[in-house]
Protein backbone atom coordinates (compact mmCIF):
# COMPACT_ATOMS: atom_id res chain seq x y z
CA UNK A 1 -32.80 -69.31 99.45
CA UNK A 2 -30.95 -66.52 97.26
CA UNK A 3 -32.24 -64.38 99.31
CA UNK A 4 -31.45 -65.84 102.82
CA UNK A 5 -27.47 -66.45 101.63
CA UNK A 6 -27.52 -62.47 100.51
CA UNK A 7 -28.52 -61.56 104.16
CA UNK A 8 -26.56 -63.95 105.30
CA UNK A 9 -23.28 -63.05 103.62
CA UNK A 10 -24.38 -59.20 104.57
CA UNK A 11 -24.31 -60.32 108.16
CA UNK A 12 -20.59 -61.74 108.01
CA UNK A 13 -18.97 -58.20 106.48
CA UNK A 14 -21.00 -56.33 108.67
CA UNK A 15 -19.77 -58.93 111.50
CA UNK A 16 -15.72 -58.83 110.77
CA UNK A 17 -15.37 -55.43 108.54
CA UNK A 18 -11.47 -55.07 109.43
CA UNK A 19 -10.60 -58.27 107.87
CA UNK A 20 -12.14 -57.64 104.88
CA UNK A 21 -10.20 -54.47 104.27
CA UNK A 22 -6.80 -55.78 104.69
CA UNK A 23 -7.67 -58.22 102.11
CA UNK A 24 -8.30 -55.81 99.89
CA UNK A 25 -5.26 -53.82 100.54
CA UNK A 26 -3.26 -56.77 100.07
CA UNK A 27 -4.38 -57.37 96.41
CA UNK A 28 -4.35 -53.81 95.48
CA UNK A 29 -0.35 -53.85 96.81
CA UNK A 30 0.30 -57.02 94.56
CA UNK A 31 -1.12 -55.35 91.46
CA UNK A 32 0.90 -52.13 92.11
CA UNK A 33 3.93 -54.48 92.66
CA UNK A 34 3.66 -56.11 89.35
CA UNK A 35 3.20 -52.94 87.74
CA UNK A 36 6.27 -51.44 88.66
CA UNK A 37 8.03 -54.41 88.13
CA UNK A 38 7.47 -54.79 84.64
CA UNK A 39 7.80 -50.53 83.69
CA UNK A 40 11.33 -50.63 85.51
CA UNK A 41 13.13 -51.51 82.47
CA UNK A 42 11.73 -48.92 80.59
CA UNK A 43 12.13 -45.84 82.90
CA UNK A 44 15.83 -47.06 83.77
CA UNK A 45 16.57 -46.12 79.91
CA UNK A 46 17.51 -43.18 78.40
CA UNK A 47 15.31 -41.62 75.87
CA UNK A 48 17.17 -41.49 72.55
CA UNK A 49 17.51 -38.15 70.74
CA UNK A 50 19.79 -36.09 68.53
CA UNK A 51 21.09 -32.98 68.46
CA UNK A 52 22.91 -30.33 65.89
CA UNK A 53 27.06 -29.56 67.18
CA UNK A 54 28.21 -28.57 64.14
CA UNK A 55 26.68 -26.09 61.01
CA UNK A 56 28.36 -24.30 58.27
CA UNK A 57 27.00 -21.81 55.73
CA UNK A 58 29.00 -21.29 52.51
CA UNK A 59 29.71 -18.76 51.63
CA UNK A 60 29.56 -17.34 54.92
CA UNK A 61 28.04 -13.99 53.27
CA UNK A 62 25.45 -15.17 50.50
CA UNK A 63 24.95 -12.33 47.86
CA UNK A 64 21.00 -11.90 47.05
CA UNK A 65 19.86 -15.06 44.27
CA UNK A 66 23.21 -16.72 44.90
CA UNK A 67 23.74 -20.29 45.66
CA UNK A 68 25.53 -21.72 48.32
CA UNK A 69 25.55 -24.71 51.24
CA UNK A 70 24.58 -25.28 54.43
CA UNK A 71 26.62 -28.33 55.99
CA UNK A 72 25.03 -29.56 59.37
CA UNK A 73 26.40 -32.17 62.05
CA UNK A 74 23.86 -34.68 63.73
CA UNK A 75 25.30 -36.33 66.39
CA UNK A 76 23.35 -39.13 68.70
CA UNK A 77 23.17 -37.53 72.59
CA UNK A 78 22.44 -40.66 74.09
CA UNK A 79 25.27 -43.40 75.04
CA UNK A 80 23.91 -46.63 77.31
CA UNK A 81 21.39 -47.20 79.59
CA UNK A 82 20.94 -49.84 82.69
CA UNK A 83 18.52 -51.97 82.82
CA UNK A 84 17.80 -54.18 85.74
CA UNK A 85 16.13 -57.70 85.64
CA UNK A 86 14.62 -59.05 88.49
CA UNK A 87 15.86 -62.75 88.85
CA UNK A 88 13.35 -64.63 91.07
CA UNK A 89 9.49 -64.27 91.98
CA UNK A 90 9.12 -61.74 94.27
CA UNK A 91 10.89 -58.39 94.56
CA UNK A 92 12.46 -58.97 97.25
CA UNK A 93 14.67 -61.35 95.61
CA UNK A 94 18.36 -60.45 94.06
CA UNK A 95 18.15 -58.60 90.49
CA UNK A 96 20.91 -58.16 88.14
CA UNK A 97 21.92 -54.71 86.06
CA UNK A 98 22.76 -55.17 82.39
CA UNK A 99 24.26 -52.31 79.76
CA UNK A 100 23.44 -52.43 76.67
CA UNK A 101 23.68 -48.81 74.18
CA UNK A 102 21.15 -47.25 72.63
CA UNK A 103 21.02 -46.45 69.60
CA UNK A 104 18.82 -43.43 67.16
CA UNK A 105 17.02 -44.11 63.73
CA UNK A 106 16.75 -41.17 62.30
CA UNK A 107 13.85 -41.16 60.01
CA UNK A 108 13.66 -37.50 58.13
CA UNK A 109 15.60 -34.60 58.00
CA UNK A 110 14.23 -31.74 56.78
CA UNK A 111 15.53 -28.01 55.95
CA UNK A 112 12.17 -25.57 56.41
CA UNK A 113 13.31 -22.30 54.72
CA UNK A 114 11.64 -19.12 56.33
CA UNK A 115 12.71 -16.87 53.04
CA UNK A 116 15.70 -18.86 52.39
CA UNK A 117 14.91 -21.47 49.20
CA UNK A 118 15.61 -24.74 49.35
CA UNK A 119 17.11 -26.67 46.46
CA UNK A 120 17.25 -29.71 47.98
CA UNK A 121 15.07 -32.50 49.60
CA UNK A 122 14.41 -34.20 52.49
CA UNK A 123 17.16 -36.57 53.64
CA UNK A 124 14.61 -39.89 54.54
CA UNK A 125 15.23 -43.11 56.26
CA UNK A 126 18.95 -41.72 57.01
CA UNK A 127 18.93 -44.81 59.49
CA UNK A 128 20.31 -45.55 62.90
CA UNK A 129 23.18 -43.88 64.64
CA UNK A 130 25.01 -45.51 67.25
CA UNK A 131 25.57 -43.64 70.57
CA UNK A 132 27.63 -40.77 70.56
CA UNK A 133 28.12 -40.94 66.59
CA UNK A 134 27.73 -38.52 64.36
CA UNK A 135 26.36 -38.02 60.29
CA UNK A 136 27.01 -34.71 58.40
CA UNK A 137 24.25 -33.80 55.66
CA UNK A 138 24.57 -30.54 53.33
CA UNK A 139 21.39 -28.80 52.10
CA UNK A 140 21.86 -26.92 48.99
CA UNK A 141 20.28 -23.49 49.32
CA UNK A 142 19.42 -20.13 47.02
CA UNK A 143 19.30 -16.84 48.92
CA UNK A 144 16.07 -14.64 48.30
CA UNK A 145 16.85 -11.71 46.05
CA UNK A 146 16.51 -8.79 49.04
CA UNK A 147 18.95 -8.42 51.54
CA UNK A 148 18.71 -9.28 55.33
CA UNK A 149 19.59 -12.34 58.19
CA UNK A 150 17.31 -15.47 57.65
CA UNK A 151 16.47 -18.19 60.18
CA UNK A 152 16.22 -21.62 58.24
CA UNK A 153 15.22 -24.28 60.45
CA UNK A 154 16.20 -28.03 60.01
CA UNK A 155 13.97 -30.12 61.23
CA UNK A 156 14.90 -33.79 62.74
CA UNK A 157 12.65 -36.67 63.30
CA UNK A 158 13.49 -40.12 65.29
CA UNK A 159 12.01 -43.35 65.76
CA UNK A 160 10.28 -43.29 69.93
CA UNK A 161 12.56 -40.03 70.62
CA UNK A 162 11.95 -36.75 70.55
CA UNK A 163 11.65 -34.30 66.93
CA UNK A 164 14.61 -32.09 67.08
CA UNK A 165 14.29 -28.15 65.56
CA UNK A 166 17.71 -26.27 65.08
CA UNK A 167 17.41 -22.02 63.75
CA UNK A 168 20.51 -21.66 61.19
CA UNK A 169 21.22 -17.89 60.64
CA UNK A 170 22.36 -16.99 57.22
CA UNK A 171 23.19 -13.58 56.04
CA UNK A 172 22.52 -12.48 53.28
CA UNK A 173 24.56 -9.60 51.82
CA UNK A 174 24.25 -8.35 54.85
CA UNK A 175 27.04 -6.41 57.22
CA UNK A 176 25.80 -8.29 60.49
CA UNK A 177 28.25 -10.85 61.62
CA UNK A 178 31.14 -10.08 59.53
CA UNK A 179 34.00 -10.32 61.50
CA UNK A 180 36.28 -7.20 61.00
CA UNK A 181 40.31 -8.38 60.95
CA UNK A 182 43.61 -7.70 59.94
CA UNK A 183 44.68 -8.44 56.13
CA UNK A 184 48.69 -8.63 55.27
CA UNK A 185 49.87 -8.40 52.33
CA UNK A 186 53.43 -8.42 51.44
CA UNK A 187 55.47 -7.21 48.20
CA UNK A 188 58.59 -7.69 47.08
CA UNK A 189 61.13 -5.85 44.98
CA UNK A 190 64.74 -6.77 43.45
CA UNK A 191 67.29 -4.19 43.76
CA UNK A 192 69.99 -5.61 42.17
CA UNK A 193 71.00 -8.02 39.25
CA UNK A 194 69.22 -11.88 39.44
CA UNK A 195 71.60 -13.75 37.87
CA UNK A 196 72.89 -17.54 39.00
CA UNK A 197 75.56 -17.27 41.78
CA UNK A 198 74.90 -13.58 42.45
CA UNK A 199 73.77 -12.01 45.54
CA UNK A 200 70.05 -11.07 45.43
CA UNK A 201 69.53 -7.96 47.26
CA UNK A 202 65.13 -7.75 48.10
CA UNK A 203 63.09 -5.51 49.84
CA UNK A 204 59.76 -6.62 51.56
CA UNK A 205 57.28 -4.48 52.29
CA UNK A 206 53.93 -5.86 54.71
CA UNK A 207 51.34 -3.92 54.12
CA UNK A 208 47.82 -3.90 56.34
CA UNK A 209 44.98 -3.83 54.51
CA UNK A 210 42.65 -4.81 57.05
CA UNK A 211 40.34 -2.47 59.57
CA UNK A 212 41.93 -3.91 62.81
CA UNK A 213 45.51 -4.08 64.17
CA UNK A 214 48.20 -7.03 63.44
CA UNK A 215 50.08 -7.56 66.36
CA UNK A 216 53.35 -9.38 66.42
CA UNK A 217 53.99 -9.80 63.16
CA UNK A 218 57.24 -12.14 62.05
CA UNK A 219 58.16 -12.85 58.44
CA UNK A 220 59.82 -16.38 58.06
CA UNK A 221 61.37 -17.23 54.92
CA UNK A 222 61.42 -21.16 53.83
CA UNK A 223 64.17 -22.59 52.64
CA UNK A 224 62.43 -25.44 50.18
CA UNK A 225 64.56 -24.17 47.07
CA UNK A 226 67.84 -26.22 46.22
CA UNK A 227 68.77 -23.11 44.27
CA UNK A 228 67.90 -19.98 46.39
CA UNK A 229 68.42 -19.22 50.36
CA UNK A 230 68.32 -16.07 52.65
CA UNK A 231 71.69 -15.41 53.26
CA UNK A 232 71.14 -14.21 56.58
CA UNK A 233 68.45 -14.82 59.05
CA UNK A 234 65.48 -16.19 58.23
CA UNK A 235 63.23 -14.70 60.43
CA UNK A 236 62.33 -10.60 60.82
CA UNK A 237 60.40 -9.43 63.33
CA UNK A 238 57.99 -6.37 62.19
CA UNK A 239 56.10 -5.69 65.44
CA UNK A 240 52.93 -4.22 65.02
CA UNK A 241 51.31 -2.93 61.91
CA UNK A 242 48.42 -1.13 62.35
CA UNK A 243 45.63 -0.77 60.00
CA UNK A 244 46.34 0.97 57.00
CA UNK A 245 49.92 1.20 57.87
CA UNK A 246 53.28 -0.65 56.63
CA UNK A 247 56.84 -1.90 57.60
CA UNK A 248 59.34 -2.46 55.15
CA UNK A 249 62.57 -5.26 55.27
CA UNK A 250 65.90 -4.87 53.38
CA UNK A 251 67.33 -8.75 53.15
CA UNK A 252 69.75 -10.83 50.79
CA UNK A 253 69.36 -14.04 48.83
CA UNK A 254 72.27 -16.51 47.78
CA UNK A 255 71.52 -18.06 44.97
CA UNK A 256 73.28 -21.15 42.99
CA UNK A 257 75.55 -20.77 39.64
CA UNK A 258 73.92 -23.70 38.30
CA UNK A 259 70.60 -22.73 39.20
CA UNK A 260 68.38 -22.84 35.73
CA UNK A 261 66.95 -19.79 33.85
CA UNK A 262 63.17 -19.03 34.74
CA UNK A 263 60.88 -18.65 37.88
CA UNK A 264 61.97 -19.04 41.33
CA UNK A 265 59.57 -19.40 44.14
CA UNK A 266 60.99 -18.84 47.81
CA UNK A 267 57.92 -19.47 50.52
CA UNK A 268 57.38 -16.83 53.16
CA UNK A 269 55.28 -17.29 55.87
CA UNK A 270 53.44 -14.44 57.87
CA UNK A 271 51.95 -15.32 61.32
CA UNK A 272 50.73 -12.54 63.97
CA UNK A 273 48.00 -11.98 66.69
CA UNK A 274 44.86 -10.29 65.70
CA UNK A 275 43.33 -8.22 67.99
CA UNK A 276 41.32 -11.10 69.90
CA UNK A 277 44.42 -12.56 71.30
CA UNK A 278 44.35 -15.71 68.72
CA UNK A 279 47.15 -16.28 66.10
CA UNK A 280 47.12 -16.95 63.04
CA UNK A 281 48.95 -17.25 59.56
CA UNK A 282 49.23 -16.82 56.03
CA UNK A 283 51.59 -17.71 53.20
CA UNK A 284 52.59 -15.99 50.37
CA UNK A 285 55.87 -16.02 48.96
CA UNK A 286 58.75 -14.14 46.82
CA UNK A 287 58.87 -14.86 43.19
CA UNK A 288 62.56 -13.98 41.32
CA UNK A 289 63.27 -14.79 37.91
CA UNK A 290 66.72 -16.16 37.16
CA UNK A 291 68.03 -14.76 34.22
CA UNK A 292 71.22 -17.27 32.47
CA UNK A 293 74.10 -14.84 31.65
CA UNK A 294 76.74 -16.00 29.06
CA UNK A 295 80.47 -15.41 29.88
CA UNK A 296 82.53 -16.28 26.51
CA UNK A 297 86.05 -16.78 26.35
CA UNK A 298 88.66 -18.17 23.94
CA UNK A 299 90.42 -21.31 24.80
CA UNK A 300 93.03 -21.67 21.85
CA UNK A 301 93.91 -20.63 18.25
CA UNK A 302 95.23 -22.65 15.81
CA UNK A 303 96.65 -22.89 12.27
CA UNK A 304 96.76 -25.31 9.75
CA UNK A 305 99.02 -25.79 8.49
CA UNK A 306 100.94 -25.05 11.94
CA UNK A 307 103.61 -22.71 10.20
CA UNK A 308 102.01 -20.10 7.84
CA UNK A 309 103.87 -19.81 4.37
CA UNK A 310 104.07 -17.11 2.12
CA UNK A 311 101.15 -16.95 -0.53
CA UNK A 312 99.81 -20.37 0.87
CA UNK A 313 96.27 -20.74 1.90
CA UNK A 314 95.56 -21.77 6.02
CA UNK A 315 92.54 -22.48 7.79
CA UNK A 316 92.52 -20.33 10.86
CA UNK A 317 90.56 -22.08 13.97
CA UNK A 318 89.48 -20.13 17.42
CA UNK A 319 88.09 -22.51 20.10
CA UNK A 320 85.30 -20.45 21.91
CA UNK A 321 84.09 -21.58 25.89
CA UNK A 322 81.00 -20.38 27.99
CA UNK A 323 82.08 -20.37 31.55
CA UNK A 324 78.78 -19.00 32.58
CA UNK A 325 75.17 -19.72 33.99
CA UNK A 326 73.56 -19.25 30.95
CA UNK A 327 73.08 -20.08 27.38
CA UNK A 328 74.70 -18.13 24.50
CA UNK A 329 72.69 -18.31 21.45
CA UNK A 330 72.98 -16.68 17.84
CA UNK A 331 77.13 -16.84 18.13
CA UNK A 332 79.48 -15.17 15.42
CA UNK A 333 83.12 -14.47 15.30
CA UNK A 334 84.57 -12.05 12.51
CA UNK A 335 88.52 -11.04 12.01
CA UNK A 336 89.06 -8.32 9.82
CA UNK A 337 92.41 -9.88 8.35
CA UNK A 338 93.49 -8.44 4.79
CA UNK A 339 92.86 -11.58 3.52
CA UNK A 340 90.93 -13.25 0.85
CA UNK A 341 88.14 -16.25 2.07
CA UNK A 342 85.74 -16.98 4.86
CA UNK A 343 86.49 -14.11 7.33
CA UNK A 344 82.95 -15.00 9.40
CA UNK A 345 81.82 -18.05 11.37
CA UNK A 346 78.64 -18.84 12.43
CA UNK A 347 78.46 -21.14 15.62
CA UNK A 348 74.66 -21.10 16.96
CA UNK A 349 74.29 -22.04 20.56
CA UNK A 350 77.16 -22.52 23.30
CA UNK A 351 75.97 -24.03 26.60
CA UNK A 352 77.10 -23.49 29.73
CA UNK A 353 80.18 -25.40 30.64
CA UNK A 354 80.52 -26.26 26.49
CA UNK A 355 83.02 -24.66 23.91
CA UNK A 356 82.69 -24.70 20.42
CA UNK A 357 85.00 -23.66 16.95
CA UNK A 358 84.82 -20.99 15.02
CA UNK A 359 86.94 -21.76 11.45
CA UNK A 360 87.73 -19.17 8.94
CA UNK A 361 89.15 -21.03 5.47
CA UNK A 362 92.07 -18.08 4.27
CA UNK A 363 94.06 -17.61 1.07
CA UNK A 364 97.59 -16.96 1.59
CA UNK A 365 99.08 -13.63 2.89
CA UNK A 366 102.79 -12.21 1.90
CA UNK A 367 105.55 -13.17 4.61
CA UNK A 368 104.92 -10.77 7.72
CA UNK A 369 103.06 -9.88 10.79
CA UNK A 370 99.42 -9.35 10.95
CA UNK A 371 97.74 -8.01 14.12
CA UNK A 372 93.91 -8.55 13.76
CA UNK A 373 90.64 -8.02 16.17
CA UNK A 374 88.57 -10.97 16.07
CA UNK A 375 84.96 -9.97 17.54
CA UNK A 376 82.47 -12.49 18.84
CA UNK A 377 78.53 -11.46 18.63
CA UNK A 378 76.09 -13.74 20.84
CA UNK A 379 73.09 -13.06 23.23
CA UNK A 380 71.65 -14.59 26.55
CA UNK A 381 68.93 -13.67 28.55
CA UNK A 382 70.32 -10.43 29.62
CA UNK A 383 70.33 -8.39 26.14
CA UNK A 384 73.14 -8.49 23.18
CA UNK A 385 76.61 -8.88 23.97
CA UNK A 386 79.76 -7.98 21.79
CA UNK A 387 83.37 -9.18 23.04
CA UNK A 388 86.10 -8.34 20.86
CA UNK A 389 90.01 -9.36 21.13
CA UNK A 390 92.92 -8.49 19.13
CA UNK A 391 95.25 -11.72 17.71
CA UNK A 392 97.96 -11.66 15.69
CA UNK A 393 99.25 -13.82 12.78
CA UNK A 394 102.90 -14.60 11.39
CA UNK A 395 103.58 -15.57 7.70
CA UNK A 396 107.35 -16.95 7.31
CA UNK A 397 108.42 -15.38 3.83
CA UNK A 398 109.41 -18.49 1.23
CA UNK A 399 112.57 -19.77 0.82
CA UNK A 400 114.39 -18.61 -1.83
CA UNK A 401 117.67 -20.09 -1.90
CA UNK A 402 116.82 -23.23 -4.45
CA UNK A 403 115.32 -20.94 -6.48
CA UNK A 404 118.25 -18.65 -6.48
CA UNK A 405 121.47 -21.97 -6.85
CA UNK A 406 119.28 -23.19 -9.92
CA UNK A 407 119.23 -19.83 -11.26
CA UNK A 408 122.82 -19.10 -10.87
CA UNK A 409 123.33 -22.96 -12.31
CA UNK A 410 121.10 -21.74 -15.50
CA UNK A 411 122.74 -18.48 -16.12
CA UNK A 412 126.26 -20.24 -15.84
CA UNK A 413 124.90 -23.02 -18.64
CA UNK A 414 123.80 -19.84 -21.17
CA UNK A 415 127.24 -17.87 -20.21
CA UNK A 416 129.03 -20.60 -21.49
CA UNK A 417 126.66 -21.37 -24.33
CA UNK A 418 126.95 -17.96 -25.28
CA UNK A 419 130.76 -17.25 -24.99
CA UNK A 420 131.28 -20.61 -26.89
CA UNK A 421 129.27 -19.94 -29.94
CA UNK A 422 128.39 -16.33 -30.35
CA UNK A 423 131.11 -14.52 -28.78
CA UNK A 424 134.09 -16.54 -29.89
CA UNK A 425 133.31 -16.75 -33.19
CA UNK A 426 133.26 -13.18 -33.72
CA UNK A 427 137.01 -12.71 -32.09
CA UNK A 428 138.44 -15.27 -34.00
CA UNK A 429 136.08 -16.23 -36.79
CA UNK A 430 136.75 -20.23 -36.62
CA UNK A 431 135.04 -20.40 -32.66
CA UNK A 432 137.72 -21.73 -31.44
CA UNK A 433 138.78 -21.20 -27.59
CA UNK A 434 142.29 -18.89 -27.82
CA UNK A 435 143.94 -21.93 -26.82
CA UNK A 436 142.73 -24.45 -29.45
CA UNK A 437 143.80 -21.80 -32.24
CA UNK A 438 147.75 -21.78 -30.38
CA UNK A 439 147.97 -25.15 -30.59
């Protein structure tokens, strides 16, 4: 029987062979069909992977066993992907698209030396990064002890993406690579005196120090300072400088009376065009030390009592004021009257804007005129000063005319006394006035 139903069947193919073989094309089509249906997802999507934008090396020139950085950028290259989904049986049916991002996990990232050591380790499971995001990691590092340019490599693996390999060139003492520029430097020098409310004559020199030219150069001078401006322009324009060479500028500052002793700072800024076309800046700045200068003058002099006397003793007073920017310290007034007592005063400190007394205590002088110098000793932060002014004293002689009546009175008292009982009594012998004896 088995064997009859095998010829049998035999018979039919061999009977109707083109039928047979479109049925088997038709299921080989449906498999292919379903196939492609379900990878369509998949290939639609973008494969995830990272990539290095960004890398610094510090110090950009390592010297041989020195330590530095390197400071790397990851970012994620991928953003979205579509993704289609078929939304009945067959294919021919509608689909719909859907967005969605994708994001990175990193798993390790690794810095593979090639003659640079490194001091750190391997930055693992750093986790996932969303589309265009981006992580910064820093890889401490030790240059070899010879000199010469060395390729680290940092090394990036991700989760179903691609391993990432990035060549970092650091040079290591090394003149490859160093960029050859301009370098400004500017002095200043005071000409004249720096003291509050004064005009401050400077002169700035800009000096290139650098191996390439500095094009364009302008100085402009901030004015942050409450005490000290330019007093006329702001901005100089010095042209070209080129290397090795200098340009010098003659200006003026204004500064404030009632500016305080000590340091000033006035910004400058320097900006040019190297020789690349791009510009660039640099501050520095012009440092002037205000120096307080005393000005000491007398305000009044006074007795006491008001109206000098012969032979009686007076306190002399001399009111002292500093009408300048500074401090006077270590004050002293002398007169050199002919006098017995205190002819010196100490006083100390005067500040600005202040006044203070200087009081000699005096015995008293005979009635006359007295011209005297008195000389005031003090110092501020501009040396020892010595100011000296002459004065001049009056001393009414005393009164003598009480004096003189009682005196008279008195001698009048023993005139009579005396002619009454000494020289009578010798005219007449019984001291008797010449009219008593008449009578």
């Amino acid at each position: 029987m088995t064997i009859l139903s095998s010829v049998s069947n035999n018979r039919q193919k061999q009977r109707n062979p083109t039928s047979f073989r479109q049925s088997l094309h038709l299921k080989m089509l449906i498999a292919v069909l379903i196939l492609a249906a379900c990878a369509l997802p998949a290939a639609a999507a973008d494969v995830p992977t990272v990539t290095i934008t960004e890398y610094k090396v510090s110090p950009s020139v390592m010297m041989p066993d020195s330590l530095g950085t390197i400071a790397i950028m990851v970012k994620n290259t991928a953003t979205s992907a579509s993704l289609k989904e078929n939304t009945g049986l067959y294919t021919t049916e509608a689909t719909t698209t859907k967005v969605t991002d994708i994001n990175v996990n990193i798993e390790n990232v690794k810095l593979e030396g090639n003659g640079i050591i490194v001091r750190s380790n391997d930055f693992q499971r750093v986790g996932e990064i969303g589309p265009g995001q981006s992580i910064q990691l820093t890889f401490s590092i030790q240059a070899p002890s010879k000199s010469g340019m060395f390729f680290p490599e940092v090394w990036i693996d991700t989760t179903g993406g691609t391993s990432t390999r990035y060549p970092i060139p650091v040079n290591v003492n090394t003149a490859v690579g160093i960029e050859r520029q301009a370098i400004l430097i500017m002095s200043s020098t005071l000409t004249g005196s720096v003291n509050p409310g004064d005009e401050i004559p400077v002169t700035l020199t800009v000096s290139n120090a650098g191996q390439t030219l500095a094009d364009d150069v302008i100085l402009r001078i901030e004015n942050v300072s409450a005490t000290v401006a330019p007093k006329n322009s702001d901005a100089y324009h010095l042209g070209a400088i080129l290397a090795g060479g200098q340009k010098t500028v003659d200006m003026a500052l204004l500064s404030d009376k009632k500016s305080d002793s000590g340091l000033v700072r006035i910004p400058v800024l320097i900006s040019y065009h190297a020789i690349d076309g791009t510009q660039r800046t640099q501050e520095t700045g012009i440092d002037v030390i205000m120096k307080g200068k005393a000005e000491l003058g007398f305000v009044s002099v006074d007795t006491n009592p008001p109206r000098l006397i012969e032979n009686t003793a007076f306190d002399l007073t001399v009111r002292i004021e500093n009408t300048g920017s500074g401090e006077a310290k270590q004050v002293s007034a002398k007169i050199d009257l002919p006098v017995e007592g205190t002819r010196e005063a100490f006083i100390g400190k005067i500040k600005p804007g202040n006044d203070a007394p200087a009081i000699f205590l005096l015995e008293g002088l005979k009635g006359g005129n007295y011209p005297y110098n008195l000389t005031i000793t003090y110092t501020d932060d501009m040396g020892v000063h010595t100011l000296s002014r002459p004065m001049n004293v009056r001393v009414q002689p005393a009164d003598m005319s009480g004096t003189i009546i009682f005196g008279l009175i008195i001698l009048i008292i023993l005139g009579v006394v005396g002619y009454r009982y000494w020289y009578l009594p010798r005219i007449n012998g019984a001291g008797k006035f010449p009219w008593d004896k008449k009578n």
